[in-house]
Protein backbone atom coordinates (compact mmCIF):
# COMPACT_ATOMS: atom_id res chain seq x y z
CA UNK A 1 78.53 88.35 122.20
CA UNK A 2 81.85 88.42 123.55
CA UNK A 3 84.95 91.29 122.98
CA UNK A 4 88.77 89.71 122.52
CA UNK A 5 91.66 91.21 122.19
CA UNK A 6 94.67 89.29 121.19
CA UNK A 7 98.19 89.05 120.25
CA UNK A 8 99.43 87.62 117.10
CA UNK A 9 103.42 87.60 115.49
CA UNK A 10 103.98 89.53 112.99
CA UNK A 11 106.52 86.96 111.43
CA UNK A 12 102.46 85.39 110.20
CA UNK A 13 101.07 88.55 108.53
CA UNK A 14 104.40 89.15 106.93
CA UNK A 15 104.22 85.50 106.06
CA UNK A 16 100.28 85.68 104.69
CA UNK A 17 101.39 88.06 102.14
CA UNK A 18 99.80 91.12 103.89
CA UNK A 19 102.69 93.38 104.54
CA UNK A 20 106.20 92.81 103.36
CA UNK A 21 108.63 92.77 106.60
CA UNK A 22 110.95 95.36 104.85
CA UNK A 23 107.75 98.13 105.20
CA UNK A 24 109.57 97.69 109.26
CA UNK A 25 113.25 98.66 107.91
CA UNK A 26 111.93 102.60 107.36
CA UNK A 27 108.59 102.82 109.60
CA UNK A 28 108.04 101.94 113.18
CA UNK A 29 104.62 100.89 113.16
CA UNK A 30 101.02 100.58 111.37
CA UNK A 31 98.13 101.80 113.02
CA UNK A 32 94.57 100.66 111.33
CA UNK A 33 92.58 102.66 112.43
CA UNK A 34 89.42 101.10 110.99
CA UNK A 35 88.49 98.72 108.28
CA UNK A 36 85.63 98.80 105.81
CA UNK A 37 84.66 95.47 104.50
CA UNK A 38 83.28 97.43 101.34
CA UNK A 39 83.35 93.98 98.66
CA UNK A 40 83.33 90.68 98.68
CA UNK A 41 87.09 90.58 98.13
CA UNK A 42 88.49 93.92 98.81
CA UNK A 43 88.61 96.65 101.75
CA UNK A 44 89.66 99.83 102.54
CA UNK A 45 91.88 100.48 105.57
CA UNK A 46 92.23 103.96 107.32
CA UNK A 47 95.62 103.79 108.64
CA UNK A 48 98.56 105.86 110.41
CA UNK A 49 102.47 105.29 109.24
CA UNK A 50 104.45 105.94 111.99
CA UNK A 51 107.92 106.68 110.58
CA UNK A 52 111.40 106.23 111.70
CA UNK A 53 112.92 108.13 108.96
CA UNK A 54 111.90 111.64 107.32
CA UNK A 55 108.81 112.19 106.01
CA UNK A 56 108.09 112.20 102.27
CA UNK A 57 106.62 115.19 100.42
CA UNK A 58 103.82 114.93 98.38
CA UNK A 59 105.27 114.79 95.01
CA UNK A 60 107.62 111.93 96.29
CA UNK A 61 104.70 110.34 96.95
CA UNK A 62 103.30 110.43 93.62
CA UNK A 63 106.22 109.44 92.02
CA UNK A 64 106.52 106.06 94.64
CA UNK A 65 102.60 105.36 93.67
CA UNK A 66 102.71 102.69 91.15
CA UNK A 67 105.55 101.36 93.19
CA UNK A 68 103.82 101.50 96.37
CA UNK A 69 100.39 99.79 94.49
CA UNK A 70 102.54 96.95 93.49
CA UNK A 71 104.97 96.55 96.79
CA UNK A 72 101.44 96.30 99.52
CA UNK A 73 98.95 94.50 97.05
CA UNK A 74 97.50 97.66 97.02
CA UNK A 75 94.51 98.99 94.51
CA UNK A 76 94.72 102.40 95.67
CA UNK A 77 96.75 104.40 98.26
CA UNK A 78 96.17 108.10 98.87
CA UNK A 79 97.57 110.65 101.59
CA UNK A 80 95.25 112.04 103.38
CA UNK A 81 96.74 113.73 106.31
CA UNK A 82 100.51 114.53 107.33
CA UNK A 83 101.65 115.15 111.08
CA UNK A 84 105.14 116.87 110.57
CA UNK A 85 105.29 116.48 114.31
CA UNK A 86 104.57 112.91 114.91
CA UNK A 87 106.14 111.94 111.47
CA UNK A 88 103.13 110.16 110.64
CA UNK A 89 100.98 109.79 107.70
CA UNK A 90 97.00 109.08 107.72
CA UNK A 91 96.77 107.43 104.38
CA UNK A 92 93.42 105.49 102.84
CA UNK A 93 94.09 101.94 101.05
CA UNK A 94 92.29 100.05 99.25
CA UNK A 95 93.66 96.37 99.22
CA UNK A 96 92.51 92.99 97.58
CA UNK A 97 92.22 90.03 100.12
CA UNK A 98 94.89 87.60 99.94
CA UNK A 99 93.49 83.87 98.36
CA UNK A 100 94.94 82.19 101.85
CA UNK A 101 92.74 84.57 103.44
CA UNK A 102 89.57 83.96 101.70
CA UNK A 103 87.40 82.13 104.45
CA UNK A 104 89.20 84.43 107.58
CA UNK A 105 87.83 87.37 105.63
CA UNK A 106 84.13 85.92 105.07
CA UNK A 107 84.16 85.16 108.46
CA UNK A 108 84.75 88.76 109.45
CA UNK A 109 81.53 90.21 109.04
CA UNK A 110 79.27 87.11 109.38
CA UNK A 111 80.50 86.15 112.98
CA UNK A 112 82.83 88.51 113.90
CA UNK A 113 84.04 92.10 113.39
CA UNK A 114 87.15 94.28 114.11
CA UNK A 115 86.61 96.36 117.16
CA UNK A 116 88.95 99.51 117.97
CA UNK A 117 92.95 99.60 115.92
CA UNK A 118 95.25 97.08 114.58
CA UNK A 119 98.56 97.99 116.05
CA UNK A 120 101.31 96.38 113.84
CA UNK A 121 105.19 96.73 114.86
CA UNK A 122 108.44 94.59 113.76
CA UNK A 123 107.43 92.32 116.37
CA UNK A 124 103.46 91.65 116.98
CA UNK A 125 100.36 92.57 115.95
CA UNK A 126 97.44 93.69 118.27
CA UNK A 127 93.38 93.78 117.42
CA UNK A 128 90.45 93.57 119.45
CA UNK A 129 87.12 92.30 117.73
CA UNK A 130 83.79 91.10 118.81
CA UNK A 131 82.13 87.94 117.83
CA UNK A 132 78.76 86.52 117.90
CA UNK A 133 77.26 83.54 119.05
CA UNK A 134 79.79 80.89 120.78
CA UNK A 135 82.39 83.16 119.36
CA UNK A 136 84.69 80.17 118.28
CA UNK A 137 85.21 80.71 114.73
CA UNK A 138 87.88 83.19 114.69
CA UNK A 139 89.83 81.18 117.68
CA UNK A 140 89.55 78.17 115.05
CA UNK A 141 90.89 80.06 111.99
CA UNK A 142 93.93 81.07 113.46
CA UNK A 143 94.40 77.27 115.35
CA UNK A 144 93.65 76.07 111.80
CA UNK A 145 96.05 78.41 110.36
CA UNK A 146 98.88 77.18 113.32
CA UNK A 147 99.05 80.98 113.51
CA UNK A 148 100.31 81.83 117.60
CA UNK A 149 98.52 84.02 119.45
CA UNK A 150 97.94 85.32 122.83
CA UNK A 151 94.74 86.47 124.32
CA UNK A 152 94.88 89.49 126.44
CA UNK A 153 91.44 90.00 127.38
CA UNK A 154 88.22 88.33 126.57
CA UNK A 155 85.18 90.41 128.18
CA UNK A 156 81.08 90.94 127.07
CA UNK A 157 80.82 92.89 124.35
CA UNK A 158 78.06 95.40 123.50
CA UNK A 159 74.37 94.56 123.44
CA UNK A 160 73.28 93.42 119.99
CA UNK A 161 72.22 96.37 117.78
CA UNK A 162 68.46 96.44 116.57
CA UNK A 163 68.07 95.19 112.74
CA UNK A 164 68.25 97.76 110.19
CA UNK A 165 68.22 95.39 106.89
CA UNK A 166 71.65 96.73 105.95
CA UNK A 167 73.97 94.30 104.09
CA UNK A 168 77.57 94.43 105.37
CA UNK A 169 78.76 95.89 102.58
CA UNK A 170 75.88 99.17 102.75
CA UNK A 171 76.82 99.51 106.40
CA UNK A 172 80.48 99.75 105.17
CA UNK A 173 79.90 102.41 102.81
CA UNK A 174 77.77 104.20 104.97
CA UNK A 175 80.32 104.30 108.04
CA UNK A 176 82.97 105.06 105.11
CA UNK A 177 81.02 107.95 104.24
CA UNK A 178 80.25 108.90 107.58
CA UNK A 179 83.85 109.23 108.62
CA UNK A 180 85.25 111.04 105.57
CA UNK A 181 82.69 113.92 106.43
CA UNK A 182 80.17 113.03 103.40
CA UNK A 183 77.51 114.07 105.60
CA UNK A 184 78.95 116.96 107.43
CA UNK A 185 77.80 120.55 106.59
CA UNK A 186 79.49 121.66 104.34
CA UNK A 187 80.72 118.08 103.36
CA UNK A 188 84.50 117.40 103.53
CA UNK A 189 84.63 114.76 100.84
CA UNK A 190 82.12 114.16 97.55
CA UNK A 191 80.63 111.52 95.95
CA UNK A 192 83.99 112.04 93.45
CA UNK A 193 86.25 111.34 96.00
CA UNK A 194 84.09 108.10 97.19
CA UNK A 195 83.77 106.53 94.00
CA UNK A 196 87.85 107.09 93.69
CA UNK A 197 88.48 104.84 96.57
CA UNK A 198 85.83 102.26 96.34
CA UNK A 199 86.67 101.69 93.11
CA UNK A 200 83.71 102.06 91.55
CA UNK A 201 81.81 104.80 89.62
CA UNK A 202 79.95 108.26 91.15
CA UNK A 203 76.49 107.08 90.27
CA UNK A 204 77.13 103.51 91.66
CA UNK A 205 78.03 104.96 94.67
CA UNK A 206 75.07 106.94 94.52
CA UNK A 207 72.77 104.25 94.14
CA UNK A 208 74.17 102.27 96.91
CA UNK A 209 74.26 105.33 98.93
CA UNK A 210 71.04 105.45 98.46
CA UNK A 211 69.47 102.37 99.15
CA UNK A 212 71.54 102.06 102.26
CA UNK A 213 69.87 105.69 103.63
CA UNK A 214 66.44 104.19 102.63
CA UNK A 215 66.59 101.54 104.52
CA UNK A 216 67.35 103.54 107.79
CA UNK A 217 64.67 105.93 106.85
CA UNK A 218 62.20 102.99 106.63
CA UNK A 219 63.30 101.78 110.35
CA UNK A 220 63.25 105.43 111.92
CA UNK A 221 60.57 106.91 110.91
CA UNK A 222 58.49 104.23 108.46
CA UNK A 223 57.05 104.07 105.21
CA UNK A 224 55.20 107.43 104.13
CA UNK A 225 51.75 106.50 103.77
């Protein structure tokens, strides 16, 4: 298991259809924070806009929604946090996988995953993820792709975690969960608010939920007898 982080142009993710080059005309950069692969197709990105010009109030904000959906290939987009300060938002997305990325997004997941943020400005992109095995796979996308890129550090990554059963997609949800407080006493965000931005209904959350929490019951403390 290895750990890379790498440099790619931006010019190629503006070019791939995953963020139009004018979103850089009115923002300085895009922090993603962390990425849930939470479908086969589809994911949901915690992010930071950092902005260069004021910050938008809330009701501006609903009135750009439909607009915003449409400009970022976006299913939904929600504010979630505003630092007057910083001028920057923390915003939740939920965004459909590009067709020309079908096969780099299957392979996150199955031999590699994102590791840390996804720094985006006008001029490069930055991410770090780890990958299993020989760790080629990802190297060969982007060579496949004739996508540049620079590798900044390649180092061991950390010790393979035991097997819990989980599919990718239950181990999304749960760290999804997990991070938006679900679990926190009292909890900062209901099953409501999950099902919004999945995309899917309360009691299907529930049920995945559910089998995801049984499973890791099973492997702590075992099947009740």
């Amino acid at each position: 298991m290895k750990q890379i982080r790498l440099t790619i142009p931006t010019e190629t993710i503006v070019e791939g259809g995953v963020i139009p080059k004018r979103f850089f005309a009115h923002n300085k950069r895009l922090d993603v924070l962390r990425v849930f692969a939470v479908a086969e197709r589809a994911a949901i990105l915690i992010a930071e806009i950092h902005r260069k010009d004021r910050l938008y109030g809330q009701g501006e904000i609903e009135a750009m929604r439909r607009e915003l959906l449409s400009r970022y290939n976006l299913e939904h987009f929600e504010v979630v946090e505003v630092d007057e300060e910083r001028k920057v938002y923390t915003v939740l997305m939920r965004a459909r996988i590009p067709d020309d990325l079908e096969e780099a997004w299957r392979t996150v997941g199955t031999e590699a995953f994102l590791d840390g943020p996804i720094q985006i400005t006008a001029e490069s992109a930055t991410l770090s993820f780890v990958v299993l095995g020989r760790g080629e796979k990802p190297i060969e996308l982007l060579e496949q792709f004739q996508v540049p890129f620079e590798v900044k550090e390649v180092r061991q990554g950390p010790r393979e975690a035991r097997r819990d059963g989980l599919t990718r997609e239950q181990r999304a949800l749960l760290r999804l969960a997990l991070d938006l407080g679900y679990y926190e006493v009292p909890a900062r965000v209901k099953l409501t608010q999950l099902a919004r931005y999945t995309g899917v209904s309360k009691a299907a959350v529930s049920k995945r939920l559910r089998r995801a929490e049984r499973k890791i019951l099973f492997e702590s403390v075992g099947r009740a007898r």
